[in-house]
PDB file of N, CA and C in Angstrom:
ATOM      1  N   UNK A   1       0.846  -1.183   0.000  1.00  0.00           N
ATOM      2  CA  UNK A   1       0.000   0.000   0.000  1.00  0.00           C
ATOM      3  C   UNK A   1       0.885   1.238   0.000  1.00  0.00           C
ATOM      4  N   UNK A   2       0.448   2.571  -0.698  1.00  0.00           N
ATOM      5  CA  UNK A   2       1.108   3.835  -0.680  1.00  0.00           C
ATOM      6  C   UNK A   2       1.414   4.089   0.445  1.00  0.00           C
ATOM      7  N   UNK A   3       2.478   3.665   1.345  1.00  0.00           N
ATOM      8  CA  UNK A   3       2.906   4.258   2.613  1.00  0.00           C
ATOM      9  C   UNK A   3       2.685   5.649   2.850  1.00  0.00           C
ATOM     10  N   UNK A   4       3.106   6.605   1.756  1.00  0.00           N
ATOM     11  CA  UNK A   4       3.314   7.820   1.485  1.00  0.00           C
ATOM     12  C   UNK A   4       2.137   8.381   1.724  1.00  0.00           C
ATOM     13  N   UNK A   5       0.956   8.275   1.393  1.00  0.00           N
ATOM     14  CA  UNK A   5      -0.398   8.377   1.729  1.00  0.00           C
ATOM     15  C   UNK A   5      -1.219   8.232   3.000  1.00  0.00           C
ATOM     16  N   UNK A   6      -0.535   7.250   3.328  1.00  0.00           N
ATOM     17  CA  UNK A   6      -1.374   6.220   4.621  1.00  0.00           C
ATOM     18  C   UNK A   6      -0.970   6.641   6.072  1.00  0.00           C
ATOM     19  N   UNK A   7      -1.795   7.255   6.799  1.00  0.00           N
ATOM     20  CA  UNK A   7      -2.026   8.219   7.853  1.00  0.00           C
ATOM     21  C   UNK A   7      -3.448   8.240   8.483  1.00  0.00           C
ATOM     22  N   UNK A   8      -3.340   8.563   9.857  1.00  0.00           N
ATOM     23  CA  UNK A   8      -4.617   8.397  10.714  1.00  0.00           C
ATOM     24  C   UNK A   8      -5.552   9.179  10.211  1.00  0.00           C
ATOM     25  N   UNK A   9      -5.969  10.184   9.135  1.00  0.00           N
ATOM     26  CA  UNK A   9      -6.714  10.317   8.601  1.00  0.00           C
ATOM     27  C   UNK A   9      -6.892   9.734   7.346  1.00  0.00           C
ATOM     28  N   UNK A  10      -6.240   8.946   6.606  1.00  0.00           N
ATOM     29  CA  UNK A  10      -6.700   7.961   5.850  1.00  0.00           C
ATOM     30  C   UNK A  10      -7.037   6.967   6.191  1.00  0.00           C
ATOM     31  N   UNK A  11      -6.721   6.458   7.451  1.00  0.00           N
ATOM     32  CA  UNK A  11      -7.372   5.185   8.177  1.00  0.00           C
ATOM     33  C   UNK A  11      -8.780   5.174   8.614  1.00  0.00           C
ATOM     34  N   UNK A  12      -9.077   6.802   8.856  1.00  0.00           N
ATOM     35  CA  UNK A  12     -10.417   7.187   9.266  1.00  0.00           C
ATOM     36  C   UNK A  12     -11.401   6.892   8.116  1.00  0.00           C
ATOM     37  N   UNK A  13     -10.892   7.659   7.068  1.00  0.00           N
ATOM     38  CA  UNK A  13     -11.487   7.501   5.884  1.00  0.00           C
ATOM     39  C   UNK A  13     -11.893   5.803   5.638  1.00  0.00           C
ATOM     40  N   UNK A  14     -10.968   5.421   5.514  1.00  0.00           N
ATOM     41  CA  UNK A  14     -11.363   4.022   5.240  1.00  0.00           C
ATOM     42  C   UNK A  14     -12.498   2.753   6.100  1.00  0.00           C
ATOM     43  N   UNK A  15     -12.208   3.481   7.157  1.00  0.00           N
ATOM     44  CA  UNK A  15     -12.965   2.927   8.540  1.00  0.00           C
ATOM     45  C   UNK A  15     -14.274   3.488   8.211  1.00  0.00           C
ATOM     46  N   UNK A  16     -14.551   4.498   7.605  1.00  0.00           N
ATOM     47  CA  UNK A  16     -15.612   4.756   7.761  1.00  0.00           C
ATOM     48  C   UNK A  16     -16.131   4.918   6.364  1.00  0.00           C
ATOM     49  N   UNK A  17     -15.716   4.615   5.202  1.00  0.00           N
ATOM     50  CA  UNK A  17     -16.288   3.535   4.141  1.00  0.00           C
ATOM     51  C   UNK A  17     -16.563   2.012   4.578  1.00  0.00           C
ATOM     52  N   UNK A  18     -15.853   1.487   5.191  1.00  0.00           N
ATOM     53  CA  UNK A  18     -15.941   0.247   5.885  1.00  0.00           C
ATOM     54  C   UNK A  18     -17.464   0.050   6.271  1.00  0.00           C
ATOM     55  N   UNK A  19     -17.782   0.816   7.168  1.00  0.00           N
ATOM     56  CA  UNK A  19     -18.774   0.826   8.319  1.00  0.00           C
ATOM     57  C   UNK A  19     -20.152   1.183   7.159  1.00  0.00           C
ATOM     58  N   UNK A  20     -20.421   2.026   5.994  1.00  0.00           N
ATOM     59  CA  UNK A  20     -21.240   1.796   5.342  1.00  0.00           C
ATOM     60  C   UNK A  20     -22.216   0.711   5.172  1.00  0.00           C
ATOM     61  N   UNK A  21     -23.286   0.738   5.114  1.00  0.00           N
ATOM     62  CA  UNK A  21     -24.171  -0.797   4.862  1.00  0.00           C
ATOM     63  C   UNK A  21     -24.842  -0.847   3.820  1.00  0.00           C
ATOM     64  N   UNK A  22     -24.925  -0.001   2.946  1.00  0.00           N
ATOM     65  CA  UNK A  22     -25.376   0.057   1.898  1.00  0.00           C
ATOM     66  C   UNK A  22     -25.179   1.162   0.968  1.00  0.00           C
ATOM     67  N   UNK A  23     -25.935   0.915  -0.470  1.00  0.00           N
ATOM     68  CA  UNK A  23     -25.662   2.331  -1.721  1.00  0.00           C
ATOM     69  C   UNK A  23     -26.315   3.580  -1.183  1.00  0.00           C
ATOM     70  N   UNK A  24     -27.059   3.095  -0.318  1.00  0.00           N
ATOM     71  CA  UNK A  24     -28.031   4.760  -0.553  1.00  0.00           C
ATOM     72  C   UNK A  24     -26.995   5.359   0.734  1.00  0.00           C
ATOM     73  N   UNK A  25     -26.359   4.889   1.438  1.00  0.00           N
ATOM     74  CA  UNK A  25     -25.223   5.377   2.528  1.00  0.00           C
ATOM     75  C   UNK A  25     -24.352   5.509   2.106  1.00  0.00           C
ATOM     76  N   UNK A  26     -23.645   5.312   0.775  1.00  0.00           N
ATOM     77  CA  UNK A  26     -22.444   5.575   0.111  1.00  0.00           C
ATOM     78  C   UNK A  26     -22.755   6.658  -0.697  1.00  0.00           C
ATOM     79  N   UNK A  27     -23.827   6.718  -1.348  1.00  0.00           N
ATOM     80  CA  UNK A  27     -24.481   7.904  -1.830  1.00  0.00           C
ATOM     81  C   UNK A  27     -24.246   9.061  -1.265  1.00  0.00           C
ATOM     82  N   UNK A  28     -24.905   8.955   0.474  1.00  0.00           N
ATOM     83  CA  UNK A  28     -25.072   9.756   1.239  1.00  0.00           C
ATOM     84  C   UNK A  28     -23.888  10.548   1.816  1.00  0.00           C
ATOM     85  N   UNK A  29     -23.056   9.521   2.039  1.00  0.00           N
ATOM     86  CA  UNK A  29     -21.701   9.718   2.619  1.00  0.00           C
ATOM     87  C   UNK A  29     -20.683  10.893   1.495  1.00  0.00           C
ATOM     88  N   UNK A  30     -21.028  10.531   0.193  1.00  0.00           N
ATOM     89  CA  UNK A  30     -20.213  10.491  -1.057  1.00  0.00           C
ATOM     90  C   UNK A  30     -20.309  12.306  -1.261  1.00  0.00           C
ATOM     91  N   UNK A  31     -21.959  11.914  -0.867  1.00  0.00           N
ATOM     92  CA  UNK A  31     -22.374  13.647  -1.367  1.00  0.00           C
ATOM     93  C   UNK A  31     -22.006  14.670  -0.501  1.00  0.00           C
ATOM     94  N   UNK A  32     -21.411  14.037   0.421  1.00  0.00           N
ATOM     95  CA  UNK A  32     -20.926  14.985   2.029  1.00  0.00           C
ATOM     96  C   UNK A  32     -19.464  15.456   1.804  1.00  0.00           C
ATOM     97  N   UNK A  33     -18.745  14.419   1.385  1.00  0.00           N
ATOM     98  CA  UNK A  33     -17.668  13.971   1.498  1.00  0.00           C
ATOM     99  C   UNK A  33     -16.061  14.795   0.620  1.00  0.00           C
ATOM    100  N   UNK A  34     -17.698  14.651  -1.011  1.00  0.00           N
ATOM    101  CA  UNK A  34     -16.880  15.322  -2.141  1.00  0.00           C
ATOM    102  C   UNK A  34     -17.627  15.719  -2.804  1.00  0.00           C
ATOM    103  N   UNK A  35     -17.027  16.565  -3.941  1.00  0.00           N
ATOM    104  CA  UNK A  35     -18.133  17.377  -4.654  1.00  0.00           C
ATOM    105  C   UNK A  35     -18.403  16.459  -6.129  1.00  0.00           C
ATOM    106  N   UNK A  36     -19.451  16.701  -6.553  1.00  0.00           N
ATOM    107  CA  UNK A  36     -20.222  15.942  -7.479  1.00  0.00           C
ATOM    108  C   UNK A  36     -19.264  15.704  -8.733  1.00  0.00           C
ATOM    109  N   UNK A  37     -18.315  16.506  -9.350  1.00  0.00           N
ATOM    110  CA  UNK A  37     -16.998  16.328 -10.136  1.00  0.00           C
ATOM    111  C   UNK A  37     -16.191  15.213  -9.887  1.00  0.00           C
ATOM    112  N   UNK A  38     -15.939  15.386  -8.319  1.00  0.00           N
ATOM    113  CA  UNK A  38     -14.872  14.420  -7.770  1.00  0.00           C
ATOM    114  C   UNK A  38     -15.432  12.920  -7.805  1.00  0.00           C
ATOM    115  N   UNK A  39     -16.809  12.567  -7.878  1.00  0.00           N
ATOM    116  CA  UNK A  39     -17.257  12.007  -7.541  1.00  0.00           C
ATOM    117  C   UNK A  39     -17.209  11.309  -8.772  1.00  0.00           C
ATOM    118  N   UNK A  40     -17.802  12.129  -9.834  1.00  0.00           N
ATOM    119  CA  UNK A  40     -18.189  11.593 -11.199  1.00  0.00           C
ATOM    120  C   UNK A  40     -16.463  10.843 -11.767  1.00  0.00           C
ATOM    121  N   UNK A  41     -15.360  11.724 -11.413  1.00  0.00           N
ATOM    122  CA  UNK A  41     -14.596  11.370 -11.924  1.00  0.00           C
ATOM    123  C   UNK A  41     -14.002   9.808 -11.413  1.00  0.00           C
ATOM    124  N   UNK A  42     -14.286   9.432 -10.258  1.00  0.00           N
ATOM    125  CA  UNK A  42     -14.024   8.354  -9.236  1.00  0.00           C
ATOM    126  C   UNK A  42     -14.764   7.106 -10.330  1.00  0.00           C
ATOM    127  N   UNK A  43     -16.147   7.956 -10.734  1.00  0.00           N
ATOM    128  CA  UNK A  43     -16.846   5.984 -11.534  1.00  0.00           C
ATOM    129  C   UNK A  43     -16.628   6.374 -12.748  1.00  0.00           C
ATOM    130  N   UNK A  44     -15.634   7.203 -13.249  1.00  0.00           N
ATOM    131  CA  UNK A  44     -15.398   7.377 -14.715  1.00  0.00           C
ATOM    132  C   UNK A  44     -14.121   6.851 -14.593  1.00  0.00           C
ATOM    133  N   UNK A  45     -13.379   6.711 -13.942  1.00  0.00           N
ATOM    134  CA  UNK A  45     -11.904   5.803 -13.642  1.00  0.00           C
ATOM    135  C   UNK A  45     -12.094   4.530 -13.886  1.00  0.00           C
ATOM    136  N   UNK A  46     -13.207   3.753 -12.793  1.00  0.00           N
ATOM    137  CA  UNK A  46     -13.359   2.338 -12.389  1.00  0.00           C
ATOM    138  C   UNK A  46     -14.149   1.895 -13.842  1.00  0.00           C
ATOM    139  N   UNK A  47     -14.825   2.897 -14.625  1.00  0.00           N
ATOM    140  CA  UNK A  47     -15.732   2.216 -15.814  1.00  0.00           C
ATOM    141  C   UNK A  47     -14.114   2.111 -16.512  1.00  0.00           C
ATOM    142  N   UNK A  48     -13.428   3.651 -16.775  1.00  0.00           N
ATOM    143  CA  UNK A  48     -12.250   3.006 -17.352  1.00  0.00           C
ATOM    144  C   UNK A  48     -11.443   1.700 -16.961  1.00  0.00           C
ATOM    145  N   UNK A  49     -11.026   1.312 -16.272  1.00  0.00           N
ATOM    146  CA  UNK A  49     -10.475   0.343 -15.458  1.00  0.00           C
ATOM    147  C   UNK A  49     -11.358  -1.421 -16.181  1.00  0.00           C
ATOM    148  N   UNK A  50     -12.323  -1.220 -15.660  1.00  0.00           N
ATOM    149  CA  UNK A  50     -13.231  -2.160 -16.413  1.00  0.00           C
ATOM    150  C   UNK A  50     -12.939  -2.571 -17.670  1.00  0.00           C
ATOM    151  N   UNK A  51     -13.331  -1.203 -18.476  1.00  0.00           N
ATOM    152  CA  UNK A  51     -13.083  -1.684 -20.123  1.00  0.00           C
ATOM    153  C   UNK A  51     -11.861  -1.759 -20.792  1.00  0.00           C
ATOM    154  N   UNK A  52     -10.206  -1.303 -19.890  1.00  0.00           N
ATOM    155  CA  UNK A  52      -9.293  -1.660 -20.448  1.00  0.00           C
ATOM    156  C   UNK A  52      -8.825  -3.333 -19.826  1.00  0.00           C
ATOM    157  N   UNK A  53      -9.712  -3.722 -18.481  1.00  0.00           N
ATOM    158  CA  UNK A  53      -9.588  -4.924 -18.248  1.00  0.00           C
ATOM    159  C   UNK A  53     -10.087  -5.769 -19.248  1.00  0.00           C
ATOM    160  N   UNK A  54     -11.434  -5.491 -19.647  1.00  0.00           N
ATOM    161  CA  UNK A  54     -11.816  -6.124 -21.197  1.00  0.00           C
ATOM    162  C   UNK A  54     -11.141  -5.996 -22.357  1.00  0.00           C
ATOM    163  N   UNK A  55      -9.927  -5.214 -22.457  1.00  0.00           N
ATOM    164  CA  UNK A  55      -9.342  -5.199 -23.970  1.00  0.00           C
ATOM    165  C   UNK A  55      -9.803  -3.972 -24.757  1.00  0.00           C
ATOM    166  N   UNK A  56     -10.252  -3.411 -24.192  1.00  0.00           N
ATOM    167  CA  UNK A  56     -10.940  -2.101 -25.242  1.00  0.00           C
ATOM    168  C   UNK A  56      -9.707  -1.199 -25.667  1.00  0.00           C
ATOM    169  N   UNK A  57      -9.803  -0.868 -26.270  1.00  0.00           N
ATOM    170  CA  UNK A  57      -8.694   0.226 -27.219  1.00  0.00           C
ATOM    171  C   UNK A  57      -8.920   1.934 -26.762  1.00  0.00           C
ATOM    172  N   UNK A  58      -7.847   2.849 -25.953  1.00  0.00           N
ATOM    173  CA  UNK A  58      -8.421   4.040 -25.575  1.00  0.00           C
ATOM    174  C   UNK A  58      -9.266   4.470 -26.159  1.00  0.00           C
ATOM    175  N   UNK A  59      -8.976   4.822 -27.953  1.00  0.00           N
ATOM    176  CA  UNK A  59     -10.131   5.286 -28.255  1.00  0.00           C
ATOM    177  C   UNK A  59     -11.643   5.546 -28.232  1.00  0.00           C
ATOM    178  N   UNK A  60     -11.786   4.017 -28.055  1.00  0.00           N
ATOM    179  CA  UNK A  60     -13.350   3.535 -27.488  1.00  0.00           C
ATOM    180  C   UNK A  60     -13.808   4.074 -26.135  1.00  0.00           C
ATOM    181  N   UNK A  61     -12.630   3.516 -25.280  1.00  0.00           N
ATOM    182  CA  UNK A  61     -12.655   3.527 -24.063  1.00  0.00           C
ATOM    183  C   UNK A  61     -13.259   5.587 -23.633  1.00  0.00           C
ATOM    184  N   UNK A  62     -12.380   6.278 -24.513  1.00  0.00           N
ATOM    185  CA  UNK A  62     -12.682   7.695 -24.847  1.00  0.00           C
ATOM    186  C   UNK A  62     -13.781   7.810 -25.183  1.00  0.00           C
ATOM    187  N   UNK A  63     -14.326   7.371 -26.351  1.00  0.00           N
ATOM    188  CA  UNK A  63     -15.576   8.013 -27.040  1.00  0.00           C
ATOM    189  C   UNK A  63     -16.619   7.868 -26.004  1.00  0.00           C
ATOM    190  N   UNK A  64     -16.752   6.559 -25.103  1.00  0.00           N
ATOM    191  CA  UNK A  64     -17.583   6.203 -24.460  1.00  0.00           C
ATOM    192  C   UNK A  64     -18.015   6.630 -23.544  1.00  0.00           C
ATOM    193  N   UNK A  65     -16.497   7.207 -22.587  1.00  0.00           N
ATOM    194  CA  UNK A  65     -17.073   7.490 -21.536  1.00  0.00           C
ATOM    195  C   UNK A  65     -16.190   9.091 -21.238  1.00  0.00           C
ATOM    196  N   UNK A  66     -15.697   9.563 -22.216  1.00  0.00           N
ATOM    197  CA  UNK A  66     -15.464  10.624 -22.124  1.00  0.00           C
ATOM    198  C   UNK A  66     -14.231  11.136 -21.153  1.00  0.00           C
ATOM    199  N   UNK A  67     -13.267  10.345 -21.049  1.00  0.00           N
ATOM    200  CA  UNK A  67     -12.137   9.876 -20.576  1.00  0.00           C
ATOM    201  C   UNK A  67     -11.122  11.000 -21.377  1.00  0.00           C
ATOM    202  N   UNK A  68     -10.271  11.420 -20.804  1.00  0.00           N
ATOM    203  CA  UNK A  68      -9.195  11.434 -21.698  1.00  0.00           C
ATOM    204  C   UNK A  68      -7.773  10.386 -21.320  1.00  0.00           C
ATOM    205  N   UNK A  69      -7.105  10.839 -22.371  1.00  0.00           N
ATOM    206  CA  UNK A  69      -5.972  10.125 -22.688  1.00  0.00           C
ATOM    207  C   UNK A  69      -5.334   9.816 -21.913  1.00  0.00           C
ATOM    208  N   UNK A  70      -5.437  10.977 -21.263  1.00  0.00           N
ATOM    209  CA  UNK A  70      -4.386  10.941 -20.380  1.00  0.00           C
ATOM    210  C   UNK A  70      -4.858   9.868 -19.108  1.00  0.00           C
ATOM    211  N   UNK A  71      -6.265  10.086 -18.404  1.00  0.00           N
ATOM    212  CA  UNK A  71      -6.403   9.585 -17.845  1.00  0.00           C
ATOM    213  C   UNK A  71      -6.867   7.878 -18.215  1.00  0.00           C
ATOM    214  N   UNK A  72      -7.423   7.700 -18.954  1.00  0.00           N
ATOM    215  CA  UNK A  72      -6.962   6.231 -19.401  1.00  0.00           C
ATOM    216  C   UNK A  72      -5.340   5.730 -19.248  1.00  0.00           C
ATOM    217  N   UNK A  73      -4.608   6.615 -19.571  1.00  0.00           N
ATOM    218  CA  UNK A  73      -3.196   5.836 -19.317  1.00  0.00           C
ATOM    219  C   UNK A  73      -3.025   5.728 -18.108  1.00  0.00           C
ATOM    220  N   UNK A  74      -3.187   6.825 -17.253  1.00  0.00           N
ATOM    221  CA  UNK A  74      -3.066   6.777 -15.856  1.00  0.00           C
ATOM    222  C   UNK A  74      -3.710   5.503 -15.175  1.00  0.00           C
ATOM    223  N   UNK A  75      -4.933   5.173 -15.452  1.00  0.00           N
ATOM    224  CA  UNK A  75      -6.070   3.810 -15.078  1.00  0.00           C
ATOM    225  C   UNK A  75      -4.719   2.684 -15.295  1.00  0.00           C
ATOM    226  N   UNK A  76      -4.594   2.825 -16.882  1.00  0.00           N
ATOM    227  CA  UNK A  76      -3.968   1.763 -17.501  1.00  0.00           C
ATOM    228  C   UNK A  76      -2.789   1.427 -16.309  1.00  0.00           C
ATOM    229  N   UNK A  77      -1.830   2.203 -15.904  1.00  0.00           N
ATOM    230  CA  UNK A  77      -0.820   1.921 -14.835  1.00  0.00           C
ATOM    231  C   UNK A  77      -0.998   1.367 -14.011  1.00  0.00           C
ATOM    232  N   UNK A  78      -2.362   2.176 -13.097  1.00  0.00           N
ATOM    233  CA  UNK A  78      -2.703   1.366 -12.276  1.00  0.00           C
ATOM    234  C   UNK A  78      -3.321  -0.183 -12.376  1.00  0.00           C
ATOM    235  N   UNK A  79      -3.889  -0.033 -13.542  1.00  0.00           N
ATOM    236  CA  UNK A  79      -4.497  -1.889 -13.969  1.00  0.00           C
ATOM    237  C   UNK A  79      -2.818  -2.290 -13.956  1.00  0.00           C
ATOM    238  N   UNK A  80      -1.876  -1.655 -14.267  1.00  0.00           N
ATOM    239  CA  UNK A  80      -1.125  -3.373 -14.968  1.00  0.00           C
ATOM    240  C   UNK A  80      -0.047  -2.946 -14.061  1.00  0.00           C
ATOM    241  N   UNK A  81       0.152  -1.963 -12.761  1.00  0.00           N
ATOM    242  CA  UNK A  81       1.804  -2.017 -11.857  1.00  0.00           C
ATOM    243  C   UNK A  81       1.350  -1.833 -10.424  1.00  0.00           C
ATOM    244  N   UNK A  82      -0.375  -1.164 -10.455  1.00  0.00           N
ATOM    245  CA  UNK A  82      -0.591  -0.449  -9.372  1.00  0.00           C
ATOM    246  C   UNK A  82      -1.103  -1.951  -8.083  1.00  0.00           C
ATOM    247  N   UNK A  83      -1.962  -1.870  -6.966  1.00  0.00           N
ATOM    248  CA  UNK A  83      -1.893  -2.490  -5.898  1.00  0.00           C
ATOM    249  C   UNK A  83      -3.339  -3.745  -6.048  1.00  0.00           C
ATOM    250  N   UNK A  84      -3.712  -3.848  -6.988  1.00  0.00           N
ATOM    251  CA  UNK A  84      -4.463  -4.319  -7.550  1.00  0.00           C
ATOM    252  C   UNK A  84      -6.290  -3.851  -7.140  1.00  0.00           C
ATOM    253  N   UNK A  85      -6.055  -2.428  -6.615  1.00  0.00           N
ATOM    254  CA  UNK A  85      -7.595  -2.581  -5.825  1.00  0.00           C
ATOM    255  C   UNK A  85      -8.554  -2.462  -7.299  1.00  0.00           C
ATOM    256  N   UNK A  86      -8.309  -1.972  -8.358  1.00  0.00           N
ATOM    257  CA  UNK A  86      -9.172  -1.851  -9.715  1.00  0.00           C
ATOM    258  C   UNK A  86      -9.973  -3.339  -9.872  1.00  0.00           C
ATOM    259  N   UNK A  87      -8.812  -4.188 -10.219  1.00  0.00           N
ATOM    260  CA  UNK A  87      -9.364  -5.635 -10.106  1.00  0.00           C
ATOM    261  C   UNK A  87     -10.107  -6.436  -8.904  1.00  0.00           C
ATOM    262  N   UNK A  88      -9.495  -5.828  -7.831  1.00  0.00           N
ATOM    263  CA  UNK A  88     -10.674  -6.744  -6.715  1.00  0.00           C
ATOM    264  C   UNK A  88     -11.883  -6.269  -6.901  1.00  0.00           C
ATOM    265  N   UNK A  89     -11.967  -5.067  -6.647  1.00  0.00           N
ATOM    266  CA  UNK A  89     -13.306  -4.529  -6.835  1.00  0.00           C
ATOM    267  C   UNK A  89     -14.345  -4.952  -7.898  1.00  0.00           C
ATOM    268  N   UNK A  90     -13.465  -4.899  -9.321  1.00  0.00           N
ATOM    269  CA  UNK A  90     -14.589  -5.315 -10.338  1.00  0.00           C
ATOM    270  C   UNK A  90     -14.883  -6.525 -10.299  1.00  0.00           C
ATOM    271  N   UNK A  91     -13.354  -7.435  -9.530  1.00  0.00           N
ATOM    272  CA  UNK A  91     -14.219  -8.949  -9.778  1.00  0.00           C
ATOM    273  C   UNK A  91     -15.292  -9.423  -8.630  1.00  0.00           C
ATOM    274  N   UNK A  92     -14.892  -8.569  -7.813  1.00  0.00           N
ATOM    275  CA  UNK A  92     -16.531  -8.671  -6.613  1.00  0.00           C
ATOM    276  C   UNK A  92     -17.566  -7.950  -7.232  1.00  0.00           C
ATOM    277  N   UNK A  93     -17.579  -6.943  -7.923  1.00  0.00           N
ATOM    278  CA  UNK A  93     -18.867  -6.717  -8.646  1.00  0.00           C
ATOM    279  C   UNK A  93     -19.778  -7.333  -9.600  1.00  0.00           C
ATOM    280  N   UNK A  94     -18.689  -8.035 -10.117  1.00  0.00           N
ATOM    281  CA  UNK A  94     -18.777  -9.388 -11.310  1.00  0.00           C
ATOM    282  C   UNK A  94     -19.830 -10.683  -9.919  1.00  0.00           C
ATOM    283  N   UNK A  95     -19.204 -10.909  -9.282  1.00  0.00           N
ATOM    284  CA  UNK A  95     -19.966 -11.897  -8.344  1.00  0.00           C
ATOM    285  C   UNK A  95     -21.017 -11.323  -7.392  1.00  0.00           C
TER     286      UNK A  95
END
């Protein structure tokens, strides 16, 4: 994990995504938390993440969801060097 990052207020943070019990509380939490940009950009990552796990070609991956380049490559790093949380997540969403 990003050592560099990881601090008693990121532990908080996490503890208290943890403690969530459901969408309409992640919702709730989400809309408190961060602003509606930050937010949008968070499931415009993980859709990226998704469809370069499927093989999709930036371009697509762009047209679709309105991604840029840049940040598709950035996803892309994290899919193929980063700590693997892209992939746990989608394959628990998958199940």
């Amino acid at each position: 994990m990003g050592s560099q990052w990881k601090d008693s207020l990121t532990d908080q943070l996490c503890r208290a995504l943890l403690c969530l019990e459901n969408e309409e509380e992640v919702y709730r939490f989400l809309e408190d938390v961060a602003t509606i940009s930050e937010i949008r950009s968070l499931a415009q990552r993980l859709e990226v993440a998704r469809r370069l796990m499927e093989g999709e070609t930036y371009p697509s991956i762009s047209k679709e969801t309105g991604a840029s380049t840049a940040t598709i490559s950035r996803v892309k790093k994290c899919v193929d060097y980063g700590s693997d949380g892209y992939k746990l997540v989608l394959e628990r969403l998958k199940g």
